[in-house]
PDB file of N, CA and C in Angstrom:
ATOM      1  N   UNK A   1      11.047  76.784 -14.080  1.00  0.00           N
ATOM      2  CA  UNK A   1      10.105  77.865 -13.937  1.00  0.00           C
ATOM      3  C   UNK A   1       9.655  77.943 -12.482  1.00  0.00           C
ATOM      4  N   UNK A   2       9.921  78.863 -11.711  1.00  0.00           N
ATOM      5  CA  UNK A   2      10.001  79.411 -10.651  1.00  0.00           C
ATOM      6  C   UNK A   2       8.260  79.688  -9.955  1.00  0.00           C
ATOM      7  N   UNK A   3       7.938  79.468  -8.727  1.00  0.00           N
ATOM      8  CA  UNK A   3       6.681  79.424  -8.283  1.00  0.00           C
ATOM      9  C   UNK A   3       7.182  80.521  -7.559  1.00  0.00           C
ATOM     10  N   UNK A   4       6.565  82.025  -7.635  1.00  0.00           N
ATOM     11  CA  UNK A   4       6.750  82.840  -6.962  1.00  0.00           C
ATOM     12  C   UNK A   4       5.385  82.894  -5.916  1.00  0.00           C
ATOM     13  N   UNK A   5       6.146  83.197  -4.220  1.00  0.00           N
ATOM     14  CA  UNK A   5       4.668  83.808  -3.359  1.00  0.00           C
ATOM     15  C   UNK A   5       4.488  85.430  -2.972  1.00  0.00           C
ATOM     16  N   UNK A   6       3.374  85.294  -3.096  1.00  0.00           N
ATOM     17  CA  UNK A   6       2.652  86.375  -2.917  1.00  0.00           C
ATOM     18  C   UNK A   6       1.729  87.038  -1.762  1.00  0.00           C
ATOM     19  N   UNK A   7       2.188  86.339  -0.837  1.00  0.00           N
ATOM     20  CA  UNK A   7       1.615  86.394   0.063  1.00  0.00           C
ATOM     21  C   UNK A   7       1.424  87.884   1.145  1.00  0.00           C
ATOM     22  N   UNK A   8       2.589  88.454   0.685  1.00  0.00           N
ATOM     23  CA  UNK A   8       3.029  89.897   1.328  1.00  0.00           C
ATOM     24  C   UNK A   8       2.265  90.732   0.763  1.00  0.00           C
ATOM     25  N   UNK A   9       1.419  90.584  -0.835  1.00  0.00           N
ATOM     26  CA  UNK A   9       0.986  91.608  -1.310  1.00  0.00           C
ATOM     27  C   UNK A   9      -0.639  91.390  -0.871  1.00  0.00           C
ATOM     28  N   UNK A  10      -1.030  89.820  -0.683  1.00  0.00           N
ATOM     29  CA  UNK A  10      -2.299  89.489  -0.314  1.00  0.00           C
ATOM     30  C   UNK A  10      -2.508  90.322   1.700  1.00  0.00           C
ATOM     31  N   UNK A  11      -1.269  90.142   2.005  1.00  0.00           N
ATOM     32  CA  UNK A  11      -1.448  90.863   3.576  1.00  0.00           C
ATOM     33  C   UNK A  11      -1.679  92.355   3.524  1.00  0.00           C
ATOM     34  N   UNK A  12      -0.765  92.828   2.317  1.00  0.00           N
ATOM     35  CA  UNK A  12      -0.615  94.421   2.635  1.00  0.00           C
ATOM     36  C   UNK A  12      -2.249  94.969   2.102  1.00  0.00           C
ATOM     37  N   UNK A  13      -2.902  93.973   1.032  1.00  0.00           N
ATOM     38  CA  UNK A  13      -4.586  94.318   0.671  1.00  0.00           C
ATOM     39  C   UNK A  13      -5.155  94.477   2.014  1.00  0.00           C
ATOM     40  N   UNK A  14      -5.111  93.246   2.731  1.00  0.00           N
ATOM     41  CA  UNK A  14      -5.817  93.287   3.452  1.00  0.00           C
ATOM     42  C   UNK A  14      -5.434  93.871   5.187  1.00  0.00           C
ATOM     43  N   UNK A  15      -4.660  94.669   4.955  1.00  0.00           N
ATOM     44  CA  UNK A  15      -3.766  95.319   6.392  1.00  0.00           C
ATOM     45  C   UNK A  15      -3.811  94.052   7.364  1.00  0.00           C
ATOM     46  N   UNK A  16      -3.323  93.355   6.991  1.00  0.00           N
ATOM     47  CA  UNK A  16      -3.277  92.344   8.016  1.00  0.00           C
ATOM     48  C   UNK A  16      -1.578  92.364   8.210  1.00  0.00           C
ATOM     49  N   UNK A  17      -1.056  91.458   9.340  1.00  0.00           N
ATOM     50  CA  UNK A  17       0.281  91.636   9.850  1.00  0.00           C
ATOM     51  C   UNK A  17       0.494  89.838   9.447  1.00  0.00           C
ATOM     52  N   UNK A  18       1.594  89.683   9.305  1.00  0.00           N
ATOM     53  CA  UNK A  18       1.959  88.272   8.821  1.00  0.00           C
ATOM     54  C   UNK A  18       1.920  87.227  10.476  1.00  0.00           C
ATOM     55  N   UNK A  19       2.143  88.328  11.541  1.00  0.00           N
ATOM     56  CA  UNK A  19       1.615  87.962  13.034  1.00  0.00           C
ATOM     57  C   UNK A  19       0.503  87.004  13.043  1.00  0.00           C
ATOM     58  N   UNK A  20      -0.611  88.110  12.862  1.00  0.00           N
ATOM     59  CA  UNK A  20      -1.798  88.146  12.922  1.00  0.00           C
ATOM     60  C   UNK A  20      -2.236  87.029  12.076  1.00  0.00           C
ATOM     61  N   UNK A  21      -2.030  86.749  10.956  1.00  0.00           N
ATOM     62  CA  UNK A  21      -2.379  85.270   9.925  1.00  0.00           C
ATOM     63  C   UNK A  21      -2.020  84.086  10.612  1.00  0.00           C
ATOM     64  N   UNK A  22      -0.449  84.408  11.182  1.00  0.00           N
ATOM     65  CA  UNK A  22      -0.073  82.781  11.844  1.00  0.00           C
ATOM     66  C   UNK A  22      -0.844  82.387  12.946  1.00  0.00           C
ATOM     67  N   UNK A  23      -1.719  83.407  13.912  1.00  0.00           N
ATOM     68  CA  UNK A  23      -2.290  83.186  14.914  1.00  0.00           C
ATOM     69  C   UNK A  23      -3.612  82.671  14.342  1.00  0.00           C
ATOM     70  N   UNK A  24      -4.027  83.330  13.423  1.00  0.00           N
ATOM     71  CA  UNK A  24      -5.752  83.078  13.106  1.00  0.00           C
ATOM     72  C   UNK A  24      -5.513  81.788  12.425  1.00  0.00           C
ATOM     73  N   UNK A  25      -4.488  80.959  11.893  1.00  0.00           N
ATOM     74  CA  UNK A  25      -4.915  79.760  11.302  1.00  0.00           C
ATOM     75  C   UNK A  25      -4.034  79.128  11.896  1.00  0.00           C
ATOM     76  N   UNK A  26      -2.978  79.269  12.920  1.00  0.00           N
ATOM     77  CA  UNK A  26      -2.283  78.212  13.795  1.00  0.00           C
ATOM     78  C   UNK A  26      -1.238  77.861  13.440  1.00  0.00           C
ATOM     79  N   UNK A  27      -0.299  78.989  12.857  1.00  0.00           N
ATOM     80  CA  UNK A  27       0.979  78.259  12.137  1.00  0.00           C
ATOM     81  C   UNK A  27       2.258  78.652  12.899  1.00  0.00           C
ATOM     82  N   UNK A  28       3.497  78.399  13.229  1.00  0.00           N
ATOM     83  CA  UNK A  28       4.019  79.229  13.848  1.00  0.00           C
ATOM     84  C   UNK A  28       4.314  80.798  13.073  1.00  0.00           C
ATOM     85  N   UNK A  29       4.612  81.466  13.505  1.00  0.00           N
ATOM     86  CA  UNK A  29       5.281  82.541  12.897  1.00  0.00           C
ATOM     87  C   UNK A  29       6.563  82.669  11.980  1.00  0.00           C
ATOM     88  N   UNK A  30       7.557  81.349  12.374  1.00  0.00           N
ATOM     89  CA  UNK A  30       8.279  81.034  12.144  1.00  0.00           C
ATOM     90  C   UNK A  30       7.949  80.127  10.629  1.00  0.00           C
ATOM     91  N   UNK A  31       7.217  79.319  10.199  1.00  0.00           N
ATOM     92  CA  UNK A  31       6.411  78.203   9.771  1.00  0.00           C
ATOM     93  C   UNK A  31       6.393  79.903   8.606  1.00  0.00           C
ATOM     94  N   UNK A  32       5.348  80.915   8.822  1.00  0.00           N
ATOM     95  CA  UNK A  32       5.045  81.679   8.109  1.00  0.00           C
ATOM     96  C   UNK A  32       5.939  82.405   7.544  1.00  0.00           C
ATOM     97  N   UNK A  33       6.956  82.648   8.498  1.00  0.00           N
ATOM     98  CA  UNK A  33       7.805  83.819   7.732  1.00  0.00           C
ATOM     99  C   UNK A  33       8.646  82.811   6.140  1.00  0.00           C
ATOM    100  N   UNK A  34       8.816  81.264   6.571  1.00  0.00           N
ATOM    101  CA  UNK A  34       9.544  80.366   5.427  1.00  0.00           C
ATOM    102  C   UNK A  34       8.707  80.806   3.959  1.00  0.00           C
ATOM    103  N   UNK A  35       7.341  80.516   4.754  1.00  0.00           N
ATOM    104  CA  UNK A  35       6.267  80.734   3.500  1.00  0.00           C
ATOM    105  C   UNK A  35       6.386  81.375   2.493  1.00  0.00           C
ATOM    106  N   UNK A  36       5.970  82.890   3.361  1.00  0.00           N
ATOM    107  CA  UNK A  36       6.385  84.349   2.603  1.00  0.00           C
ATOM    108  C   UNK A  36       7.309  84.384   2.233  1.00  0.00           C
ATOM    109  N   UNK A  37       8.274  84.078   2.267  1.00  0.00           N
ATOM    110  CA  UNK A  37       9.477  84.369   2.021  1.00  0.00           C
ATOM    111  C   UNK A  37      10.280  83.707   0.762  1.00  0.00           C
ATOM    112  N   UNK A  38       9.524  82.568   0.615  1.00  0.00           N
ATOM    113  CA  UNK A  38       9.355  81.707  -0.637  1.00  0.00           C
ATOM    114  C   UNK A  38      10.127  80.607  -0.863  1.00  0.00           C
ATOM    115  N   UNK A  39      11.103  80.747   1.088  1.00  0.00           N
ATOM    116  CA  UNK A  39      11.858  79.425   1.136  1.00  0.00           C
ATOM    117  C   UNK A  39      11.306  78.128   0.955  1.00  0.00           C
ATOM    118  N   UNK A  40      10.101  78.100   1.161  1.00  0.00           N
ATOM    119  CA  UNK A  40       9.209  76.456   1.427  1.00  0.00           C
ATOM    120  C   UNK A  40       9.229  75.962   0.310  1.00  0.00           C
ATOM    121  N   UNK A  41       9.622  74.482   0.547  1.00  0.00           N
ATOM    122  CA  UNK A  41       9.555  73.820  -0.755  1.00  0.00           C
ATOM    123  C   UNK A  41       8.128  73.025  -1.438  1.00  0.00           C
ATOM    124  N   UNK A  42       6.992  73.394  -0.177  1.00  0.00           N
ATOM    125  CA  UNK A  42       6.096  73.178  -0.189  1.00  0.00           C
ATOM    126  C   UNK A  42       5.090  73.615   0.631  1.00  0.00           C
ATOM    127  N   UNK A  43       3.387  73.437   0.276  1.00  0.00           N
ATOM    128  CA  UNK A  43       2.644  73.671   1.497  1.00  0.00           C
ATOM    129  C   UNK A  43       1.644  73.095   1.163  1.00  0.00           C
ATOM    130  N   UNK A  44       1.293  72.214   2.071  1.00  0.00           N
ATOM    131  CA  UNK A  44      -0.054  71.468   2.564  1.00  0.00           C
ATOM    132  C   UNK A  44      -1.470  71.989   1.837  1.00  0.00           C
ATOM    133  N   UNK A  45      -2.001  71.542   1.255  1.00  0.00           N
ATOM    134  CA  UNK A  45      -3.318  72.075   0.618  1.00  0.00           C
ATOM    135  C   UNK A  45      -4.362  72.769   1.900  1.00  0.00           C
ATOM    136  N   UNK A  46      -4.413  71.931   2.893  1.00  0.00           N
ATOM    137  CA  UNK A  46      -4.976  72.409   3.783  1.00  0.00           C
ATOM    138  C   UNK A  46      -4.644  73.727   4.674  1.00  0.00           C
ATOM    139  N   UNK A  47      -2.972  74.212   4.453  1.00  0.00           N
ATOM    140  CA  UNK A  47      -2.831  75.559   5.071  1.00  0.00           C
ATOM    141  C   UNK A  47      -3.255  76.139   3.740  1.00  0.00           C
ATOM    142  N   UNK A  48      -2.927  75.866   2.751  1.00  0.00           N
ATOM    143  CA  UNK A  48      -3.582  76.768   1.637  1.00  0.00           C
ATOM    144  C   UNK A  48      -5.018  77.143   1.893  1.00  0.00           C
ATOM    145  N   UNK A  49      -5.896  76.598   2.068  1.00  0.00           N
ATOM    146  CA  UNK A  49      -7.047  76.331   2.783  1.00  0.00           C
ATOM    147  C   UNK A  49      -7.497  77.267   3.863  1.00  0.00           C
ATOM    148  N   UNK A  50      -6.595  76.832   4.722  1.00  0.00           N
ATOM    149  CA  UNK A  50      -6.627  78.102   6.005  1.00  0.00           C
ATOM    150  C   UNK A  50      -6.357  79.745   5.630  1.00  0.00           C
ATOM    151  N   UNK A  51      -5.394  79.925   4.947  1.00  0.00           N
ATOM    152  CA  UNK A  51      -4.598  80.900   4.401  1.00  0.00           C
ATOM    153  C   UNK A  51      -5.605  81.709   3.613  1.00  0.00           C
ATOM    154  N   UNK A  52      -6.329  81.081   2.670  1.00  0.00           N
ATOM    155  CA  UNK A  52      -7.403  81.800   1.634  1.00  0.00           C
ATOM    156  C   UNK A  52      -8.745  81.874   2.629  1.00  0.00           C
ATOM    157  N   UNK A  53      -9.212  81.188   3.080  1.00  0.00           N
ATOM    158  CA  UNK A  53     -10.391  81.214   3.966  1.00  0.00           C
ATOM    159  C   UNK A  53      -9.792  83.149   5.073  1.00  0.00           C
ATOM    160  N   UNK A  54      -9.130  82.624   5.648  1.00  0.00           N
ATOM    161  CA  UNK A  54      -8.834  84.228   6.326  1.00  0.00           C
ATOM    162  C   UNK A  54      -8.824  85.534   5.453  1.00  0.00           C
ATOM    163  N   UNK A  55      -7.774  85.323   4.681  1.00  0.00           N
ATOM    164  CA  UNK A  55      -7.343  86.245   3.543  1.00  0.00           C
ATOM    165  C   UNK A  55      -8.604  86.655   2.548  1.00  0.00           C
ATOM    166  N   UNK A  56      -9.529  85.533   2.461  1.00  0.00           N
ATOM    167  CA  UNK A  56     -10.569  85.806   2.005  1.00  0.00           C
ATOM    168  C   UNK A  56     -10.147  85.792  -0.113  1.00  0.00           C
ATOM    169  N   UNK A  57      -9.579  85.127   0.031  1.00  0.00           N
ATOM    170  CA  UNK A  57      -8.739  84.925  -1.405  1.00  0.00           C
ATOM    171  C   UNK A  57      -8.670  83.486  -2.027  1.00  0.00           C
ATOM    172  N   UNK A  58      -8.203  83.277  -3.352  1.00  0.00           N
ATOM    173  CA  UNK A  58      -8.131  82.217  -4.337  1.00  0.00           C
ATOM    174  C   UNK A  58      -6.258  82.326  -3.658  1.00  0.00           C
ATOM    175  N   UNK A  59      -5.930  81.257  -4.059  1.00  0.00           N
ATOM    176  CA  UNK A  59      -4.620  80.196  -4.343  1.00  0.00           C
ATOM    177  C   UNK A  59      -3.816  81.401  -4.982  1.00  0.00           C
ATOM    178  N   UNK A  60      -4.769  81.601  -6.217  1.00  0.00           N
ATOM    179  CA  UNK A  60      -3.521  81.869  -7.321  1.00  0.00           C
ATOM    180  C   UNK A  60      -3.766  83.296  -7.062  1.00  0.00           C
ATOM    181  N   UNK A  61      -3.963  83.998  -5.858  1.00  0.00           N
ATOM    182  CA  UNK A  61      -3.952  84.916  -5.201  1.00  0.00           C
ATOM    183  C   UNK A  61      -2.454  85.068  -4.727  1.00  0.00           C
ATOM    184  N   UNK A  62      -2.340  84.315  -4.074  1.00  0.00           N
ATOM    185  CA  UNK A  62      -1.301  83.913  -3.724  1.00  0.00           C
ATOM    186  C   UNK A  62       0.139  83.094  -3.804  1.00  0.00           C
ATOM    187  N   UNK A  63      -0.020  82.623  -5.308  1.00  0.00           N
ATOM    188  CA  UNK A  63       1.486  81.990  -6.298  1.00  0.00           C
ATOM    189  C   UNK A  63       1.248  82.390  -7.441  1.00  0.00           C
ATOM    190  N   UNK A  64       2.205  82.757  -7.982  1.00  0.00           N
ATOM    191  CA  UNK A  64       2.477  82.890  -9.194  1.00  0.00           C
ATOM    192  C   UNK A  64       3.581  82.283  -9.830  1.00  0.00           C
ATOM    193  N   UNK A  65       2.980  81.893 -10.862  1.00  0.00           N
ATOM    194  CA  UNK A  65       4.168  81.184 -12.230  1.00  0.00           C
ATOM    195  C   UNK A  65       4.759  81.993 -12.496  1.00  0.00           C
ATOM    196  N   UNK A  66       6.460  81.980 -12.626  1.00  0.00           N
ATOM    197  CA  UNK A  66       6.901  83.074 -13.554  1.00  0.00           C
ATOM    198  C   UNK A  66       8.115  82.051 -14.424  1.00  0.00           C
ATOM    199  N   UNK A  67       8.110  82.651 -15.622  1.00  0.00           N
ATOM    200  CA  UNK A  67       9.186  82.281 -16.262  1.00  0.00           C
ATOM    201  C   UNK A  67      11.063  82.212 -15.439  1.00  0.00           C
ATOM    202  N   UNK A  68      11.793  81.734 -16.140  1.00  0.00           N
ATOM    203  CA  UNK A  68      13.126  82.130 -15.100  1.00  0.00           C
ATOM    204  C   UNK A  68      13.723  83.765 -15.540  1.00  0.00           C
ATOM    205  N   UNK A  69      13.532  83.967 -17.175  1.00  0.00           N
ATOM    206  CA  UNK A  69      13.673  85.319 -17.148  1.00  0.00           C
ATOM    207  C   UNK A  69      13.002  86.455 -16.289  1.00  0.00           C
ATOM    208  N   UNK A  70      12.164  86.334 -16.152  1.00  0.00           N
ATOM    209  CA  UNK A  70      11.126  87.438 -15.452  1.00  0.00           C
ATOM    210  C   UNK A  70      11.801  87.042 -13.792  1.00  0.00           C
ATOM    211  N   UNK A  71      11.784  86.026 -13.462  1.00  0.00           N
ATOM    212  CA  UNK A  71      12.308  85.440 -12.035  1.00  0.00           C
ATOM    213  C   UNK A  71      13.438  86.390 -11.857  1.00  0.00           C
ATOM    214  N   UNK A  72      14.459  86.070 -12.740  1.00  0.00           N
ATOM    215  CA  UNK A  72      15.741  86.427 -12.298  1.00  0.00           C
ATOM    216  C   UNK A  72      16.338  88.222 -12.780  1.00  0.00           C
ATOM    217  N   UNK A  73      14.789  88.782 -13.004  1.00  0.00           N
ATOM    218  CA  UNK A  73      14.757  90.245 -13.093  1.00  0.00           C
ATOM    219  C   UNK A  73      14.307  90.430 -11.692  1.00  0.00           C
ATOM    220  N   UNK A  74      12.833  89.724 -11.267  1.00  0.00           N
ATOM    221  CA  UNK A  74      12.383  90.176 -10.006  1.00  0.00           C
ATOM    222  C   UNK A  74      13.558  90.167  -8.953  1.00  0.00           C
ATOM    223  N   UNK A  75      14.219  89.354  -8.866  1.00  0.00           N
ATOM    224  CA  UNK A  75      15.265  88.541  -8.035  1.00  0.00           C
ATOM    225  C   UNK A  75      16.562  89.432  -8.052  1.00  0.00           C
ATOM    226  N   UNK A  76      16.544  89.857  -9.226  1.00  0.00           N
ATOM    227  CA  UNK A  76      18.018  90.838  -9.508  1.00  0.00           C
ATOM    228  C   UNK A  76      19.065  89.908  -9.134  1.00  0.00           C
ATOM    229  N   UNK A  77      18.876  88.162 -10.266  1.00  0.00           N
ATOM    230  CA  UNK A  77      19.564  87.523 -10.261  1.00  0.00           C
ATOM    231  C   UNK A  77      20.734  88.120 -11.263  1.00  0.00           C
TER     232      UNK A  77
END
């Protein structure tokens, strides 16, 4: 069961640029784009931390559980 991020939909709420997040909490850009993107196989509680404090958001703002069926519809596995 697949941890989907959400992070693109928490930026586009808040017109923020995925730029603009890596600068305000210190991550590279590079570091961020893995994030979003949902390559990371992990992340530090404390950028979680950083991430919601800016964003002004909960966690589960930002991941979601999904089944592998529902996954591999989003995915157009």
């Amino acid at each position: 069961m697949p941890i989907v991020v959400t992070l693109d939909v928490m930026l586009a709420r808040r017109k923020m640029t995925l730029t603009e997040l890596s600068e305000r909490i210190g991550l590279t850009l590079a570091n961020m784009s893995i994030l979003k993107s949902g390559k990371a196989k992990g992340v530090r509680f404390s950028t979680l931390d950083d991430i919601c404090r800016v964003l002004e958001c909960q966690p589960g703002d930002l991941l979601q559980h999904m089944d592998d069926e529902n996954y591999k519809k989003l995915m157009k596995i």
